[in-house]
C-alpha atoms as a PDB file:
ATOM      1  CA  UNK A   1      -3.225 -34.289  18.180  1.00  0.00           C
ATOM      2  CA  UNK A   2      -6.962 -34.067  19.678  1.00  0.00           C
ATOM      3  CA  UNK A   3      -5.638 -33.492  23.475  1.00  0.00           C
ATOM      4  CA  UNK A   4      -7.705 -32.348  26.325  1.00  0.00           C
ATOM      5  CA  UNK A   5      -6.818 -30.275  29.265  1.00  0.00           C
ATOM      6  CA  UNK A   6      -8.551 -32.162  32.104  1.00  0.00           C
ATOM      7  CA  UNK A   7      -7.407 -29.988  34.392  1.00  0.00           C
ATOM      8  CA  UNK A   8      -8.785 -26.750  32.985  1.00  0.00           C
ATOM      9  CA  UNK A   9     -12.400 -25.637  34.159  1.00  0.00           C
ATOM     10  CA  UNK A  10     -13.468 -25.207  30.670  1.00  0.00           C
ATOM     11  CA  UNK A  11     -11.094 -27.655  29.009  1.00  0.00           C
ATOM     12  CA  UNK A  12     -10.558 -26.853  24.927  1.00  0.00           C
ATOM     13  CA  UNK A  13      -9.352 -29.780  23.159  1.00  0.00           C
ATOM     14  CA  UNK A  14      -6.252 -28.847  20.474  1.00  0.00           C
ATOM     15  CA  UNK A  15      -8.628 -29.468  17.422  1.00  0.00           C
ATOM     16  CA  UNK A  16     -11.325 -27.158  18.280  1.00  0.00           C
ATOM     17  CA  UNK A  17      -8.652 -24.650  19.108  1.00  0.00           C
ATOM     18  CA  UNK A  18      -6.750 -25.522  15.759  1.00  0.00           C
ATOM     19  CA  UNK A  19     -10.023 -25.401  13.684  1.00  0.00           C
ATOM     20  CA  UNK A  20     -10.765 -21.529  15.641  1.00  0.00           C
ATOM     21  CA  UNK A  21      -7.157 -20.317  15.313  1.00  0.00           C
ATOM     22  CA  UNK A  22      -7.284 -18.439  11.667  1.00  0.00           C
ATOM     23  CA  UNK A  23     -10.446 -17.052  13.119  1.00  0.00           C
ATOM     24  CA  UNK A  24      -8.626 -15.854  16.564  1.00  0.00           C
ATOM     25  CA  UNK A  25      -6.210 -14.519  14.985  1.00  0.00           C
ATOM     26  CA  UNK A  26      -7.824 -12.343  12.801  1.00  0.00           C
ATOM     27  CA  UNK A  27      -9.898 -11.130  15.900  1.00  0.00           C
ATOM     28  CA  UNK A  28     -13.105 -13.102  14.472  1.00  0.00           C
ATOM     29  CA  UNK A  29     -14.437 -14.407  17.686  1.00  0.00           C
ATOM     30  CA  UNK A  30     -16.466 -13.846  20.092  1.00  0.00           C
ATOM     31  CA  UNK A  31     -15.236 -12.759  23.604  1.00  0.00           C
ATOM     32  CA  UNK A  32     -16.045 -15.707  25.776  1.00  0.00           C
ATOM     33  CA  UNK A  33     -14.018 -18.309  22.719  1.00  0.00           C
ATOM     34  CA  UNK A  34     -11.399 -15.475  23.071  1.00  0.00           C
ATOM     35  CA  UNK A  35     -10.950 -16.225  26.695  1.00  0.00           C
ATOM     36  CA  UNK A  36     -11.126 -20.102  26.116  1.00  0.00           C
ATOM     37  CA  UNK A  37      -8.568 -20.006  23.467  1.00  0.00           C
ATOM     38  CA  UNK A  38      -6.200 -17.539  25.015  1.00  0.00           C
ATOM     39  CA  UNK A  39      -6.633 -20.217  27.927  1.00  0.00           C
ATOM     40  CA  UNK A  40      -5.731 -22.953  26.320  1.00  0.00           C
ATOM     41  CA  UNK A  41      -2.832 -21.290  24.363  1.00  0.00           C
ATOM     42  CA  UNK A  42      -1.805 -20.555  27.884  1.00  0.00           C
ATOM     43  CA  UNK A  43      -1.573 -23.757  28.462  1.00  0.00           C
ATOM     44  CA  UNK A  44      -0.336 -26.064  25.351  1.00  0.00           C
ATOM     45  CA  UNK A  45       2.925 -25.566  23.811  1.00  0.00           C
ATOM     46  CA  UNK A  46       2.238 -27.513  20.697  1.00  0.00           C
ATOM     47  CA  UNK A  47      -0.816 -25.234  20.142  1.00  0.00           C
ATOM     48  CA  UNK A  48       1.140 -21.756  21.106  1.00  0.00           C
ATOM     49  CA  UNK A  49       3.308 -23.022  18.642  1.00  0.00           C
ATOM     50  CA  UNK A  50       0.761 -23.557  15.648  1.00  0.00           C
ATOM     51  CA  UNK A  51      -0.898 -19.755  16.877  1.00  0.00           C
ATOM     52  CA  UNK A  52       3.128 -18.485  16.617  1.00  0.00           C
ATOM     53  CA  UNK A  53       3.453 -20.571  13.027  1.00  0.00           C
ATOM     54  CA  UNK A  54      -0.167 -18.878  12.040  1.00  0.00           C
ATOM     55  CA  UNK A  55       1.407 -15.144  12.704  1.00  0.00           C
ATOM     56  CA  UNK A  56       4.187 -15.617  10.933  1.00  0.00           C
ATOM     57  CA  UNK A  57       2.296 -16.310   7.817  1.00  0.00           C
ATOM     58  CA  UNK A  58      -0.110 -13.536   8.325  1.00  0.00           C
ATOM     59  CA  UNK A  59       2.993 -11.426   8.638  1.00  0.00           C
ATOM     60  CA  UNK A  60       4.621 -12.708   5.596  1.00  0.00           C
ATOM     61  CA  UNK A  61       1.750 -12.776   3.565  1.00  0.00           C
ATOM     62  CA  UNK A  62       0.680  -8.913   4.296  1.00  0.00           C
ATOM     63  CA  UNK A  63       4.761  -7.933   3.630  1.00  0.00           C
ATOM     64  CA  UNK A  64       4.200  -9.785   0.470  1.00  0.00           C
ATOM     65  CA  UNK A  65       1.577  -8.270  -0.948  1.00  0.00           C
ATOM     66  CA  UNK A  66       2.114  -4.816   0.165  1.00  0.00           C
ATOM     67  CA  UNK A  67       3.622  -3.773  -2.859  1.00  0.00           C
ATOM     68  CA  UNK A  68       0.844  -5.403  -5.004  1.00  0.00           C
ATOM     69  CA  UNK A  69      -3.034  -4.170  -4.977  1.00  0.00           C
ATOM     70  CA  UNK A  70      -5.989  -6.581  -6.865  1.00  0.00           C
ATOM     71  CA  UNK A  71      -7.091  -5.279  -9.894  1.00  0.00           C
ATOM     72  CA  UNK A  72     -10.437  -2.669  -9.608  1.00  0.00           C
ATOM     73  CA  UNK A  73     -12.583  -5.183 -11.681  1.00  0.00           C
ATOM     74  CA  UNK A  74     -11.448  -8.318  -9.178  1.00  0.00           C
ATOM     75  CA  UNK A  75     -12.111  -5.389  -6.003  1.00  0.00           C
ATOM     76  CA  UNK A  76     -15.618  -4.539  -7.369  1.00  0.00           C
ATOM     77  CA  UNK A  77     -16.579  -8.629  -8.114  1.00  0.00           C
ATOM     78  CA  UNK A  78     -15.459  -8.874  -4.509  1.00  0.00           C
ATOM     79  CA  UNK A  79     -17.662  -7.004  -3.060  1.00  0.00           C
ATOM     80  CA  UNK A  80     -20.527  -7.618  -4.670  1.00  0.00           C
ATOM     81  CA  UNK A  81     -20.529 -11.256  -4.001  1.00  0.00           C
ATOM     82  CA  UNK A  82     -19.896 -10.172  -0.275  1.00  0.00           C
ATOM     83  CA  UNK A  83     -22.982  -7.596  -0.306  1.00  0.00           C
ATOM     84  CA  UNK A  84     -25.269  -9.752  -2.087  1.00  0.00           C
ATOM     85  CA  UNK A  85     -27.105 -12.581  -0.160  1.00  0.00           C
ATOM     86  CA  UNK A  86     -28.888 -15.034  -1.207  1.00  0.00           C
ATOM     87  CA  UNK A  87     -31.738 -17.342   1.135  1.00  0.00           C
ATOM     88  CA  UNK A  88     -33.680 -20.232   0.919  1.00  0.00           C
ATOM     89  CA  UNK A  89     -36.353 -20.976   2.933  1.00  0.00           C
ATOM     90  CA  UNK A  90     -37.592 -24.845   2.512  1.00  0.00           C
ATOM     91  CA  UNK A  91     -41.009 -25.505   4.004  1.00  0.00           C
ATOM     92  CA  UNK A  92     -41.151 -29.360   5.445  1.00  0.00           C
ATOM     93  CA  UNK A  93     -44.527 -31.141   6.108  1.00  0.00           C
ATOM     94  CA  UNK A  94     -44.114 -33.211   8.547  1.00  0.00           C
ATOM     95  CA  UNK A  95     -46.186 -36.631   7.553  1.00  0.00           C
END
């Protein structure tokens, strides 16, 4: 399924759009991948297909779960794990 569009200027091949699409369509990327995707959507059926297919589920999912909210203790875990960040620097000698 890894096809290229030759003809495009800035050709996208189908799995770097497939690996990008949750991300484009939650409005995660950047502008200029935005463009490039949208392009290439433009232009591939099988991958305007896969975006439609990814929709859907988003759709479903959020009708699903309207009625149902996670518990407060779940919400708070959440975000604390999102807020906290942990780093590690490692120092290499070169030698």
């Amino acid at each position: 399924m890894a096809e290229r569009h030759e003809d495009s200027p800035t050709a996208t091949d189908c799995a770097g759009v497939l690996l990008r699409l949750f991300e484009f369509v939650d409005n995660e990327t950047g502008p200029v991948d935005r463009e490039r995707i949208r392009e290439h959507l433009d232009e591939c059926g099988s991958c305007l297909a896969e975006y439609d297919r990814e929709l859907l589920l988003k759709a479903l999912v959020r009708r699903a779960c309207v009625r149902q909210s996670a518990p407060e203790a779940l919400r708070a875990q959440i975000l604390t794990r999102i807020t906290s960040t942990s780093v590690t620097v490692v120092h290499r000698s070169e030698g």
